[in-house]
C-alpha atoms as a PDB file:
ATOM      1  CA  UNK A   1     134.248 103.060   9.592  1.00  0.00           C
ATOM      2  CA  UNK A   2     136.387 101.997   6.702  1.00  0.00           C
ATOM      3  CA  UNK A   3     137.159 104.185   3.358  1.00  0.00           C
ATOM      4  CA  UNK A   4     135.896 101.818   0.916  1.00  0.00           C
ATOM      5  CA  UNK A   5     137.065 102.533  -2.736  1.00  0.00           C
ATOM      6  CA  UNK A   6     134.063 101.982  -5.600  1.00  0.00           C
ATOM      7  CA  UNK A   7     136.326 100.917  -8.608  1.00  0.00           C
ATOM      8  CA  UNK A   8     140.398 100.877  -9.190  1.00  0.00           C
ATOM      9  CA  UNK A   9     141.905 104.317  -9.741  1.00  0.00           C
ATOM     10  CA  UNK A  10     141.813 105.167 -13.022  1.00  0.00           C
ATOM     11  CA  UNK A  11     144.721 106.866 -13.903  1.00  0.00           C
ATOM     12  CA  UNK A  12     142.796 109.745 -16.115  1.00  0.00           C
ATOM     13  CA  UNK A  13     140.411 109.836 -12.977  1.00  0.00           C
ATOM     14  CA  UNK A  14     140.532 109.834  -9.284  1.00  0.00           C
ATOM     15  CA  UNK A  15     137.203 108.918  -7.288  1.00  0.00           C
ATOM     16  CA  UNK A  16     137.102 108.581  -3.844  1.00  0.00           C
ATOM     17  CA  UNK A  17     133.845 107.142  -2.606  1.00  0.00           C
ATOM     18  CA  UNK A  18     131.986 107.775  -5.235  1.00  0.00           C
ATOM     19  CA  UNK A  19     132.783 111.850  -5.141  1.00  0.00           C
ATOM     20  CA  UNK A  20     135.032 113.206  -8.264  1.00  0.00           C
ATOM     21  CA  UNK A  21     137.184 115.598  -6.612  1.00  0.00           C
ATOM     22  CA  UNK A  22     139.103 116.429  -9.684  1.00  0.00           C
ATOM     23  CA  UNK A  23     136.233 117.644 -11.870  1.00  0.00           C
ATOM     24  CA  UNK A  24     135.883 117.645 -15.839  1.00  0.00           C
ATOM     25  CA  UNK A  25     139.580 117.524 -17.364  1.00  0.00           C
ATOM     26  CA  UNK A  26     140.046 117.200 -20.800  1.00  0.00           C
ATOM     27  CA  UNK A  27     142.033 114.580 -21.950  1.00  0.00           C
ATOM     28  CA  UNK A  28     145.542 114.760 -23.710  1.00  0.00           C
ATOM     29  CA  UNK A  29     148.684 112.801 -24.218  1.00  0.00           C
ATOM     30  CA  UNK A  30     150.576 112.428 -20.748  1.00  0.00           C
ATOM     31  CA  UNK A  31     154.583 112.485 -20.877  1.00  0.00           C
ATOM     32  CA  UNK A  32     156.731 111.354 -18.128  1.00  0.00           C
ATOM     33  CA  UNK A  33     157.277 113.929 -16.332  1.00  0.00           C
ATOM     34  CA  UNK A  34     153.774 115.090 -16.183  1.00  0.00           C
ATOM     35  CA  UNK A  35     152.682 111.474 -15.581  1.00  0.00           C
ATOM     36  CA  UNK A  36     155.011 112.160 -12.547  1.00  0.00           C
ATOM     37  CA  UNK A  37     153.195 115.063 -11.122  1.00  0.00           C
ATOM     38  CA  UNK A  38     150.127 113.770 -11.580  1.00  0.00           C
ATOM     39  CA  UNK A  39     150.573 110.201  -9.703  1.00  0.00           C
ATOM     40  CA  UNK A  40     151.843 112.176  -6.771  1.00  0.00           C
ATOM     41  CA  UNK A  41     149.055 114.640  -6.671  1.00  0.00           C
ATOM     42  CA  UNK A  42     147.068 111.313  -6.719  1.00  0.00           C
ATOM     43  CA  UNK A  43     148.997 109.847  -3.662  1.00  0.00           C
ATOM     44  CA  UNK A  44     148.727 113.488  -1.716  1.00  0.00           C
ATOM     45  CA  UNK A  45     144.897 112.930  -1.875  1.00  0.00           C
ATOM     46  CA  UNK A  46     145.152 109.842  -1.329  1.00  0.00           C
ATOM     47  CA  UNK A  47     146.959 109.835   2.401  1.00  0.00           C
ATOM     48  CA  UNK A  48     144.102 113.015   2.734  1.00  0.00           C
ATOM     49  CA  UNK A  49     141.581 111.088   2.241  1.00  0.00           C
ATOM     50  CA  UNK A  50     142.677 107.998   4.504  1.00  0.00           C
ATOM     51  CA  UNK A  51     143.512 110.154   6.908  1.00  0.00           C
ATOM     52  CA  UNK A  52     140.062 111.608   7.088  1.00  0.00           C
ATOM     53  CA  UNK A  53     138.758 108.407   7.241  1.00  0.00           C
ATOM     54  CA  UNK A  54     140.982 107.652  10.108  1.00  0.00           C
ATOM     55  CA  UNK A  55     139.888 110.703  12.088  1.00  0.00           C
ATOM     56  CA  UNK A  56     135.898 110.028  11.155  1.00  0.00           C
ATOM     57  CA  UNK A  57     136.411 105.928  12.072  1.00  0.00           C
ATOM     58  CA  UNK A  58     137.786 107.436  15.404  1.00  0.00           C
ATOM     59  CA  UNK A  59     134.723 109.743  16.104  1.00  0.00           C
ATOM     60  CA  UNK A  60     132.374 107.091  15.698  1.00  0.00           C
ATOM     61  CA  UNK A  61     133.983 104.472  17.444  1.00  0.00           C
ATOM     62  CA  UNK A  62     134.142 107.240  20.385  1.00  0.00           C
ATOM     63  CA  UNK A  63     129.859 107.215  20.473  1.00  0.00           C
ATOM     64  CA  UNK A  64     128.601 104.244  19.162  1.00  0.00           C
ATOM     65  CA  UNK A  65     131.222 101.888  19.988  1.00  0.00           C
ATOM     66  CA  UNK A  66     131.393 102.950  23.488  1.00  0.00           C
ATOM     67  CA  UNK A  67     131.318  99.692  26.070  1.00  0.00           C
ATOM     68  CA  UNK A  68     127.919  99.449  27.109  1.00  0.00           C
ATOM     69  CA  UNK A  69     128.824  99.777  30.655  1.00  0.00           C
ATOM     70  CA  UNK A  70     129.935 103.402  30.568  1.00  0.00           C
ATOM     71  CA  UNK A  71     128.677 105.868  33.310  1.00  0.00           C
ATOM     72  CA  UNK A  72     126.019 107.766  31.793  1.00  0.00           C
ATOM     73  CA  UNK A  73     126.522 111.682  31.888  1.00  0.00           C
ATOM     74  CA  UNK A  74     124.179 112.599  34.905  1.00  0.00           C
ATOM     75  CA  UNK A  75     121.599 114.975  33.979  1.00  0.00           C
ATOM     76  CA  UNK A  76     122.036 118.903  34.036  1.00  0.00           C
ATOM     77  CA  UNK A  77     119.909 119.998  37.297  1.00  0.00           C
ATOM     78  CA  UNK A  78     118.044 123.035  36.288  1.00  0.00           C
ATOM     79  CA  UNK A  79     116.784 125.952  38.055  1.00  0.00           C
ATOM     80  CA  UNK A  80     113.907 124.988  40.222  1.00  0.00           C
ATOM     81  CA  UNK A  81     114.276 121.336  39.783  1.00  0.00           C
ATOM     82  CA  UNK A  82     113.961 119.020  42.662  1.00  0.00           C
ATOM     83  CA  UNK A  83     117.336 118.651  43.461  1.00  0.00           C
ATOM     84  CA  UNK A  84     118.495 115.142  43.166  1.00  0.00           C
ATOM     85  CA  UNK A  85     118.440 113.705  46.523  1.00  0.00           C
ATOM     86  CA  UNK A  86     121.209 111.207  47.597  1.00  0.00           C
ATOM     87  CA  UNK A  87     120.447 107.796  47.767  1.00  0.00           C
ATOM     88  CA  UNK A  88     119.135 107.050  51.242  1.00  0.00           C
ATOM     89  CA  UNK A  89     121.386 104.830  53.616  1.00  0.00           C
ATOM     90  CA  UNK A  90     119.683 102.107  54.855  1.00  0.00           C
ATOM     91  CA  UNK A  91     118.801 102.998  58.728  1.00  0.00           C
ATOM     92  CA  UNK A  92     121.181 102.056  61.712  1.00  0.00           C
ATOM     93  CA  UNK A  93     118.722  99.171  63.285  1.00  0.00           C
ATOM     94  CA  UNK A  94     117.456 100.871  65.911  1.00  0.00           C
ATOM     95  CA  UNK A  95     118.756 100.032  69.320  1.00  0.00           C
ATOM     96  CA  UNK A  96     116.134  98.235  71.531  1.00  0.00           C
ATOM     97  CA  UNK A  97     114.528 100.734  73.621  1.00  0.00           C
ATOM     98  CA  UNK A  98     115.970 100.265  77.650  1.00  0.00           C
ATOM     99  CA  UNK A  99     113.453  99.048  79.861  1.00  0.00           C
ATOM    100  CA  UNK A 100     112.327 100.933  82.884  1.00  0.00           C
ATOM    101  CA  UNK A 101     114.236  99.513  85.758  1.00  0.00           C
ATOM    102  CA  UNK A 102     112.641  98.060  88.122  1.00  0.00           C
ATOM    103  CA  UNK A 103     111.064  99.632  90.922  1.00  0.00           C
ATOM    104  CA  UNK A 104     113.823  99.081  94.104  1.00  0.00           C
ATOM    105  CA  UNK A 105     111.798  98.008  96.710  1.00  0.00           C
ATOM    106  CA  UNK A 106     112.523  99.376  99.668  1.00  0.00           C
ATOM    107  CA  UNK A 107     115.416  97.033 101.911  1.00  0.00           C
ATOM    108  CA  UNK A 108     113.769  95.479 104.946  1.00  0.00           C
ATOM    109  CA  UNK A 109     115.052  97.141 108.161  1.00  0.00           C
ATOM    110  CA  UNK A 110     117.778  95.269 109.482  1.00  0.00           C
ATOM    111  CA  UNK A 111     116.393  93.284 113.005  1.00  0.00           C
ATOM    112  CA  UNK A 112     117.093  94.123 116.181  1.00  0.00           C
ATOM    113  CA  UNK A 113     117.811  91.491 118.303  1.00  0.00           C
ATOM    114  CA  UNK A 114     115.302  92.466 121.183  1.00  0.00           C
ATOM    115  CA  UNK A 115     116.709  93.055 124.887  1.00  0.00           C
ATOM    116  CA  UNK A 116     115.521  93.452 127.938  1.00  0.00           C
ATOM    117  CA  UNK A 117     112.308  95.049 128.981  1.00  0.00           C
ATOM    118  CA  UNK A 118     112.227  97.843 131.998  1.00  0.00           C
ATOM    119  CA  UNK A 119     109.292 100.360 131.678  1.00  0.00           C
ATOM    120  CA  UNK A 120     107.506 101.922 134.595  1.00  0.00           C
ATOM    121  CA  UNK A 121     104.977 104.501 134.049  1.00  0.00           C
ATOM    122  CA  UNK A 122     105.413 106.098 137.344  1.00  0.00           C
ATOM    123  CA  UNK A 123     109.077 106.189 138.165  1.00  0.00           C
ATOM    124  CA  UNK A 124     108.254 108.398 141.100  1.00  0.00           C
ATOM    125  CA  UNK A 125     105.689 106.078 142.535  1.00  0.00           C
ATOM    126  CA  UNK A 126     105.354 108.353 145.835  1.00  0.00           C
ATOM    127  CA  UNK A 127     103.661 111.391 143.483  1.00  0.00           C
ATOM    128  CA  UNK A 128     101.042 109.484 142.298  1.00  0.00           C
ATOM    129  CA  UNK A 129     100.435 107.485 145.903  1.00  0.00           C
ATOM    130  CA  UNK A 130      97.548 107.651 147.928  1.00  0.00           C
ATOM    131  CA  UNK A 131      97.070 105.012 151.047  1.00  0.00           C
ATOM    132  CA  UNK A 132      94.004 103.724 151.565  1.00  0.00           C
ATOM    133  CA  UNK A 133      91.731 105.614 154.556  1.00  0.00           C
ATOM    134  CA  UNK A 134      90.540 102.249 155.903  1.00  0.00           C
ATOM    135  CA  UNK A 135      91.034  98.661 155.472  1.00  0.00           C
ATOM    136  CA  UNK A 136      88.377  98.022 153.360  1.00  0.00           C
ATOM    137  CA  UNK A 137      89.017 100.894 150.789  1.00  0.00           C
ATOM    138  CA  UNK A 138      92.025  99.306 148.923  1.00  0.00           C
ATOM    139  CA  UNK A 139      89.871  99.910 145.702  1.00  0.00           C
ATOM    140  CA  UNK A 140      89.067 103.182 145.520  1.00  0.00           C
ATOM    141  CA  UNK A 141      92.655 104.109 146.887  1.00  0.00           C
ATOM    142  CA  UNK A 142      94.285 102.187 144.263  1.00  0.00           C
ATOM    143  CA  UNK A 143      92.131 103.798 141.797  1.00  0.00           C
ATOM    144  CA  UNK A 144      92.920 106.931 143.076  1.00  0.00           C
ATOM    145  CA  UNK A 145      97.060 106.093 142.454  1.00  0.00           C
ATOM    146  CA  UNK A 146      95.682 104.388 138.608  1.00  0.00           C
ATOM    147  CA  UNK A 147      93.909 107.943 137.315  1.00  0.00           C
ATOM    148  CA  UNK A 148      97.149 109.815 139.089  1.00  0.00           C
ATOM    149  CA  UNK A 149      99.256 107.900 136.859  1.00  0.00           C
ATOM    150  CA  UNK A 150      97.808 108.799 133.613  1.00  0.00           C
ATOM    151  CA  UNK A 151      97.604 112.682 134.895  1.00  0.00           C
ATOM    152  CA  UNK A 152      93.890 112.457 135.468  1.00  0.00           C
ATOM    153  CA  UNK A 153      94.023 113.121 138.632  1.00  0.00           C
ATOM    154  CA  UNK A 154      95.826 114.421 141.155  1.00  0.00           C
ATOM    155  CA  UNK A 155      96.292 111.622 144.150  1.00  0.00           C
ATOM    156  CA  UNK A 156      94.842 112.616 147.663  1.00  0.00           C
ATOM    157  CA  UNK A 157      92.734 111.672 150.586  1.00  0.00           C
ATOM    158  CA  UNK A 158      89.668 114.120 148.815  1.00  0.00           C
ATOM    159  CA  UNK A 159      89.709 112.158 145.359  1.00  0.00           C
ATOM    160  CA  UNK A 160      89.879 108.688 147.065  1.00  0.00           C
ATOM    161  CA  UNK A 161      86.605 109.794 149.025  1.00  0.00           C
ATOM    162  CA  UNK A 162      84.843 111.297 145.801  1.00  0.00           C
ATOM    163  CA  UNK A 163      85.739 107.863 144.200  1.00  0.00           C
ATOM    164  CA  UNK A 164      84.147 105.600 147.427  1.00  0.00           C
ATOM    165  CA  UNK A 165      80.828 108.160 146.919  1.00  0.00           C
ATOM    166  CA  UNK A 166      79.642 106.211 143.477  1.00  0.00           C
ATOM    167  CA  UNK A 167      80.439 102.635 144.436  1.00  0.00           C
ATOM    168  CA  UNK A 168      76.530 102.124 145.027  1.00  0.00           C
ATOM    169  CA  UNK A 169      75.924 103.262 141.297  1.00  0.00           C
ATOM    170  CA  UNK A 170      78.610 101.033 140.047  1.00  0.00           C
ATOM    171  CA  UNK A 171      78.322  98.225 142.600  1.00  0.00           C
ATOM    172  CA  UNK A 172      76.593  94.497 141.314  1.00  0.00           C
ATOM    173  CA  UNK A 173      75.996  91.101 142.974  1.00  0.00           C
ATOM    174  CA  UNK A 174      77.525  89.446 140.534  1.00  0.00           C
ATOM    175  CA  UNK A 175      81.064  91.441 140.471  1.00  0.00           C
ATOM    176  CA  UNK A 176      80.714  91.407 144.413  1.00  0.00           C
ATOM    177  CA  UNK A 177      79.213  89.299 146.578  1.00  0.00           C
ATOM    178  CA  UNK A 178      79.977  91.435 149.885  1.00  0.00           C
ATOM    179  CA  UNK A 179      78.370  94.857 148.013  1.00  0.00           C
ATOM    180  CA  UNK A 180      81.231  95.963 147.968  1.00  0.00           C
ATOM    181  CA  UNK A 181      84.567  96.827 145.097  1.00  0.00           C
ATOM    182  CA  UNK A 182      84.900  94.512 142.667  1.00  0.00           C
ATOM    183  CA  UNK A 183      86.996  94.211 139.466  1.00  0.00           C
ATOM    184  CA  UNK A 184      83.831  95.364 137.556  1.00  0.00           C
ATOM    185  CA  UNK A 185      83.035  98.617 139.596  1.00  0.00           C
ATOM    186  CA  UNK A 186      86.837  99.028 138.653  1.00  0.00           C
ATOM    187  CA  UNK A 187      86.402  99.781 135.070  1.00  0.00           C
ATOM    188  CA  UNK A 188      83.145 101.954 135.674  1.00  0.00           C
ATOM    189  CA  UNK A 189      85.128 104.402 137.827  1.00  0.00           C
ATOM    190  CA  UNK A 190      87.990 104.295 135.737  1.00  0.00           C
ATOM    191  CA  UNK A 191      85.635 105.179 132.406  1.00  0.00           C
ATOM    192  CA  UNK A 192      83.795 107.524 134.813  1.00  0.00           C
ATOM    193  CA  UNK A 193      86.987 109.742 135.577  1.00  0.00           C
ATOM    194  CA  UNK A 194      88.384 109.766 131.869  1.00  0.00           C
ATOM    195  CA  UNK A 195      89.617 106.402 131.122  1.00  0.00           C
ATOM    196  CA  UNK A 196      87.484 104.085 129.315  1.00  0.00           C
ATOM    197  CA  UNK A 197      88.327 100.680 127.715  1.00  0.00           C
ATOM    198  CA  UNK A 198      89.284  98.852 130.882  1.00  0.00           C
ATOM    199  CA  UNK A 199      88.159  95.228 130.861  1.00  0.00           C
ATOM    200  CA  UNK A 200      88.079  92.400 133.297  1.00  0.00           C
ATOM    201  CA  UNK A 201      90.340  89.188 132.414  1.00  0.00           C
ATOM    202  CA  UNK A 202      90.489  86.015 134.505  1.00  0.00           C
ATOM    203  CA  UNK A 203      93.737  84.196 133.734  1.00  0.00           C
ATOM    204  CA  UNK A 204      94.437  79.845 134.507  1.00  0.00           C
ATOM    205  CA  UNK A 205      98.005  80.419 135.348  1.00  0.00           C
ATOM    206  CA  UNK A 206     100.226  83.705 136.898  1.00  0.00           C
ATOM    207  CA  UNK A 207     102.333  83.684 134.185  1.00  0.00           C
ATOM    208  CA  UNK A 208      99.969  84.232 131.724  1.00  0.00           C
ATOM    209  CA  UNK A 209      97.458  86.877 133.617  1.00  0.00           C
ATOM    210  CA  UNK A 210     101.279  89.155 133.762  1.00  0.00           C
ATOM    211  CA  UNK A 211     102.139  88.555 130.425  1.00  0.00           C
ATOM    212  CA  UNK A 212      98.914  89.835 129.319  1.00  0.00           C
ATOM    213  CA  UNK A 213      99.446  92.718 132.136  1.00  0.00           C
ATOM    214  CA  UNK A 214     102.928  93.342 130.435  1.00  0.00           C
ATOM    215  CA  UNK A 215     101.465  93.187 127.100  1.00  0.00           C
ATOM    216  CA  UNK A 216      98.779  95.770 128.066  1.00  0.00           C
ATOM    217  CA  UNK A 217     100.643  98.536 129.556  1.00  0.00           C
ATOM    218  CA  UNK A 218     103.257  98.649 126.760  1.00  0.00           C
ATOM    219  CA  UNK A 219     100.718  99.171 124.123  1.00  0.00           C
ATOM    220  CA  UNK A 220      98.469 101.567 125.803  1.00  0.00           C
ATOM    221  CA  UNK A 221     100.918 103.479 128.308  1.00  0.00           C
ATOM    222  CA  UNK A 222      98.248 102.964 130.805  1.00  0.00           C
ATOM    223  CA  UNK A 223      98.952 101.306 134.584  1.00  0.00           C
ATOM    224  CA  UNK A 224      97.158  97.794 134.955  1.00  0.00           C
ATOM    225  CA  UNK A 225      95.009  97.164 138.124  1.00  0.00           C
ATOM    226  CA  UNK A 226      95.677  93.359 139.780  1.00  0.00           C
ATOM    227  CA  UNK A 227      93.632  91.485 142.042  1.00  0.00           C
ATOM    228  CA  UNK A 228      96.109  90.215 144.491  1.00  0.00           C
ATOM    229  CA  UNK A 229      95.974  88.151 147.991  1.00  0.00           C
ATOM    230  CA  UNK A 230      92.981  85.837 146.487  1.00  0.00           C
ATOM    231  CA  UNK A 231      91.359  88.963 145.099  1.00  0.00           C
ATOM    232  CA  UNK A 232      90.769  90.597 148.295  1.00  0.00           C
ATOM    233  CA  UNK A 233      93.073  93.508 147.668  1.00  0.00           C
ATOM    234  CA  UNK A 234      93.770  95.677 144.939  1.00  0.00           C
ATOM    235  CA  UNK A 235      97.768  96.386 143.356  1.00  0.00           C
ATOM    236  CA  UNK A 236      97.835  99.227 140.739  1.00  0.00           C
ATOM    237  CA  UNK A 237     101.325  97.954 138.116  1.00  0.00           C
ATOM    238  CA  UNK A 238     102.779 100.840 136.905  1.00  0.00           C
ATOM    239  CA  UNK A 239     105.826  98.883 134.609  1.00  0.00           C
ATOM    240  CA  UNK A 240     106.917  95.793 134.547  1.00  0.00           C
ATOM    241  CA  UNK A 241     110.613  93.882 133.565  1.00  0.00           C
ATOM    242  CA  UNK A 242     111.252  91.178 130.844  1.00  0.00           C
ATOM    243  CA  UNK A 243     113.826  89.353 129.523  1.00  0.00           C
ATOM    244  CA  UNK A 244     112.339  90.524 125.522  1.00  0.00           C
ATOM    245  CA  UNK A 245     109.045  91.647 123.977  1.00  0.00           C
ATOM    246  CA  UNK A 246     106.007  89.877 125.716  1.00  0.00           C
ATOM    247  CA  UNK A 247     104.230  90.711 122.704  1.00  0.00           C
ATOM    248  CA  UNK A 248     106.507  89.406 119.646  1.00  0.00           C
ATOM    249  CA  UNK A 249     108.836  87.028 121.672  1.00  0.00           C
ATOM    250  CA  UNK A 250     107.277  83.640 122.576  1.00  0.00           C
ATOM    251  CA  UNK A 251     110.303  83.013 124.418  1.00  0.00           C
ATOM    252  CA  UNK A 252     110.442  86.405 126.728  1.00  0.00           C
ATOM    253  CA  UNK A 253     110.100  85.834 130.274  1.00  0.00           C
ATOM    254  CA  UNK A 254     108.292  88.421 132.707  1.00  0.00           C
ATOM    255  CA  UNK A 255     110.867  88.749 135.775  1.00  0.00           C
ATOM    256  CA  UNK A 256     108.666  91.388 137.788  1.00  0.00           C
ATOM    257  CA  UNK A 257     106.516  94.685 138.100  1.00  0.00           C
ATOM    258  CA  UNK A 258     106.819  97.619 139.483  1.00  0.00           C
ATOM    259  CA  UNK A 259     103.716  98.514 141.884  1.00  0.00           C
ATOM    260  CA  UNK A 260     102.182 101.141 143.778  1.00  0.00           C
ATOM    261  CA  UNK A 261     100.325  99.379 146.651  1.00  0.00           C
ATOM    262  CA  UNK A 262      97.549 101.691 148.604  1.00  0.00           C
ATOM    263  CA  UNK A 263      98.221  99.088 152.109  1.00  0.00           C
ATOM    264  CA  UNK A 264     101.386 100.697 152.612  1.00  0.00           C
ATOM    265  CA  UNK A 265     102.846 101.678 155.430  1.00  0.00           C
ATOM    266  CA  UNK A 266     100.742  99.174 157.162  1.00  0.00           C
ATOM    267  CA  UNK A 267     101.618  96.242 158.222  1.00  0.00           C
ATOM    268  CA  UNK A 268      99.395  92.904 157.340  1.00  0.00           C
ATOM    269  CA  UNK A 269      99.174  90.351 159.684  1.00  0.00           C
ATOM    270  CA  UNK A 270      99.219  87.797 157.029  1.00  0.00           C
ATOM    271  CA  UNK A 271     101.254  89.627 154.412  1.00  0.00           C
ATOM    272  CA  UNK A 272     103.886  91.024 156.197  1.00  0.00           C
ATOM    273  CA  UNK A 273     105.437  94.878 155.452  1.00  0.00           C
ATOM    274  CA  UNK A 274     104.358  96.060 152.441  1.00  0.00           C
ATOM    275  CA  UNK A 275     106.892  97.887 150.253  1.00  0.00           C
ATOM    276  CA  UNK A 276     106.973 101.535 149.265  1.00  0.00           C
ATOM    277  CA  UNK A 277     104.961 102.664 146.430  1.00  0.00           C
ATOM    278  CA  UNK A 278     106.691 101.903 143.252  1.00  0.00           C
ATOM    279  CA  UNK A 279     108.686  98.949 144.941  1.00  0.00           C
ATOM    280  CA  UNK A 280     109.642  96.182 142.219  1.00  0.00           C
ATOM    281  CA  UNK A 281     108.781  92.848 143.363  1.00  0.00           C
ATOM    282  CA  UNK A 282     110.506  90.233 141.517  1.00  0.00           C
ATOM    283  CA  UNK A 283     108.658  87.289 140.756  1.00  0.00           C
ATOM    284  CA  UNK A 284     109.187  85.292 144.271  1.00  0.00           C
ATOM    285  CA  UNK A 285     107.381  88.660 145.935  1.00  0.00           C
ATOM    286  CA  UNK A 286     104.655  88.367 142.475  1.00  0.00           C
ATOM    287  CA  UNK A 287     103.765  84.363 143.629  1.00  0.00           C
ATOM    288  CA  UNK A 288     104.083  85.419 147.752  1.00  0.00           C
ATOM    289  CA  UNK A 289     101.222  88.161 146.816  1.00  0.00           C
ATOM    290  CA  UNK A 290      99.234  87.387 143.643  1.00  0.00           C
ATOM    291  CA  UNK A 291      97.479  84.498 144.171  1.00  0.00           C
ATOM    292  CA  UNK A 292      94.164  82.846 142.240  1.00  0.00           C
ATOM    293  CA  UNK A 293      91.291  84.719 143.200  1.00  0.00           C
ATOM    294  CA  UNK A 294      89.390  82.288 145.767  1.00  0.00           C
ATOM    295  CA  UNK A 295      86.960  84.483 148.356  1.00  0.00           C
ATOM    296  CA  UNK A 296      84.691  83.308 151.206  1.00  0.00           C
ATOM    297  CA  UNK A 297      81.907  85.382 150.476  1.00  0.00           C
ATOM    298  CA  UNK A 298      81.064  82.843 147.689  1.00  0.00           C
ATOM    299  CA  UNK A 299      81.449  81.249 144.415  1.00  0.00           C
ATOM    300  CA  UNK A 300      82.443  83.372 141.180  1.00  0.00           C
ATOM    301  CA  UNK A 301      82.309  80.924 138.432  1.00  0.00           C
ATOM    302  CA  UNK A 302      84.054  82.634 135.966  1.00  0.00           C
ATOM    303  CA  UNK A 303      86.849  83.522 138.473  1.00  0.00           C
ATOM    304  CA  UNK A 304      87.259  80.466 141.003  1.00  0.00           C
ATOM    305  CA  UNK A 305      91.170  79.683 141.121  1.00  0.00           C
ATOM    306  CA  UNK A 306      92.017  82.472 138.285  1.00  0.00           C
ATOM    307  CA  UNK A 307      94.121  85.392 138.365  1.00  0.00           C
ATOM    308  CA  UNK A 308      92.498  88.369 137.909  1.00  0.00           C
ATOM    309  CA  UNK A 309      93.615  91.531 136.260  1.00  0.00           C
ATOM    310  CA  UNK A 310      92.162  94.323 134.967  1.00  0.00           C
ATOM    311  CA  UNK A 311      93.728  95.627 131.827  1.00  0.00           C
ATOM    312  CA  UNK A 312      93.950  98.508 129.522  1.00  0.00           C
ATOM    313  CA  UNK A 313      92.465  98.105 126.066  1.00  0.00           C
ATOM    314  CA  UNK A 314      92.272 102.299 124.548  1.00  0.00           C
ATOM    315  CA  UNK A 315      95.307 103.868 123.931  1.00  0.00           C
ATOM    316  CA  UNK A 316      94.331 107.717 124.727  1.00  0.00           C
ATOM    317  CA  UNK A 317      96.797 111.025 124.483  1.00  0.00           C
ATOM    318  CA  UNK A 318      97.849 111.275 128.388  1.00  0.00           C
ATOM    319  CA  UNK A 319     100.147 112.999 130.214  1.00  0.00           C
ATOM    320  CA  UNK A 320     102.730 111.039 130.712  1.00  0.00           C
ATOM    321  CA  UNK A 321     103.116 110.069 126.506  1.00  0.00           C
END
């Protein structure tokens, strides 16, 4: 703000926007030397007054000239004001939450290439032997050996007879034309003395009636009865060797069984020696004695030029595991 002057300086008067700071003076001649004195008490209030101007110019330049950008003094924060809170930073972006992993599934057991078969039931075939008391009771001797093999019984001479007692409860036409054993009666006593699920099966070739024989006694631990020498006579299979798993392997070859045979120590006249109770006959001595079922007696349709077998179906906690 500028000192602005209202009129020239008169030099009986000295005004100074618009205020007389001298006052009433009376008027009188002026000499020289007071002349003098007078124009510099005039210039002394002079400089005063600029430079009071100077310092008020400053002042207001200092508030109302300010640049119009200038930080604003921040508010005093009084006693039990909300404090001022800072200015929020924006929010990391939130990481993406992990997904579960997935469940492992378990890693398939490596294979086993499959080698050769050799089980046998009975490895001591001569504890669970009994020899038939006649020629005509290969059946209930071989039974006798069957039960003894899955701890049922105990083999002897006493057993074998108490099995022969029932075969008139258990005997039919149809299963034996000469009222006699047949593969039938078979799984009557057998279910009679403790081991049920025994069925009949009439096979078109060897190889597959021991397959199924091999197949059997694996999966049930139980001894498999066969009908050998054209059915007439009766071979209890207590284990059995293959080149692989009958059951999984298509390309596994049965190579012979282990059997107890009740005929022994006789000698056949046809036959030959039989071999000690749990002999293995390799498969030349399986096609010399199990042959299709073919009897004189008469016709059995659903057995005619079949090998016959009577196999385990029920596996049951026994003795042997």
């Amino acid at each position: 703000m500028a000192v602005v002057m209202s009129e020239p300086v008169d030099p009986g008067t000295s005004q100074v926007s618009g205020v007389d700071l001298r006052g009433p003076v009376a008027r009188a001649p002026i000499g020289n030397g007071q002349a003098r004195l007078r124009l510099a008490g005039l210039a002394f209030v002079l400089a005063l007054a600029l430079a009071a101007g100077a310092l008020v110019g400053t002042a207001v330049r200092g508030t109302i000239g300010a640049p119009a950008h200038a930080t604003a003094t921040p508010p005093a924060v009084g006693l039990g004001s909300p404090t001022l809170a800072p200015t929020p930073t924006a929010s990391p972006a939130a990481s993406p939450s992990p997904t579960s992993s997935p469940t492992p599934t378990a890693s398939p057991a490596p294979t086993i290439a499959a080698g050769p078969v050799d089980v046998n039931l009975a490895p001591n075939g001569a504890a669970v032997f009994e020899s038939q008391l006649t020629k005509e009771l290969c059946a209930p001797a071989g039974l006798t050996s069957a039960l003894a093999t899955m701890g049922l019984v105990t083999a002897s001479d006493a057993v074998q007879r108490q099995i022969e007692s029932h075969i008139k409860a258990w005997w039919s036409y149809d299963d034996s034309h000469n009222f006699g054993w047949g593969p039938l009666a078979m799984t009557k006593a057998l279910a009679y003395y403790g081991a049920p699920g025994y069925v009949v099966k009439a096979f078109t070739t060897r190889d597959q009636a021991l397959r199924a024989a091999g197949v059997a006694l694996s999966a049930t631990h139980e001894p498999v009865l066969l009908l050998a020498w054209w059915g007439a006579h009766t071979w209890v299979m207590t284990g059995y060797r293959a080149t692989g798993n009958l059951a999984t392997d298509p390309r596994a070859q049965f190579k012979g069984a282990y059997i107890v045979d009740p005929w022994y120590p006789r000698v056949s006249s046809i036959w030959g020696h039989v071999q000690p109770p749990g002999h293995f006959y390799d498969m030349a001595g399986m096609i010399h004695n199990y042959i299709a079922w073919t009897r004189p007696e008469g016709h059995y349709p659903a057995r005619d030029g079949k090998w016959v077998a009577v196999l385990p179906t029920v596996t049951r906690p026994t003795a042997h595991g």
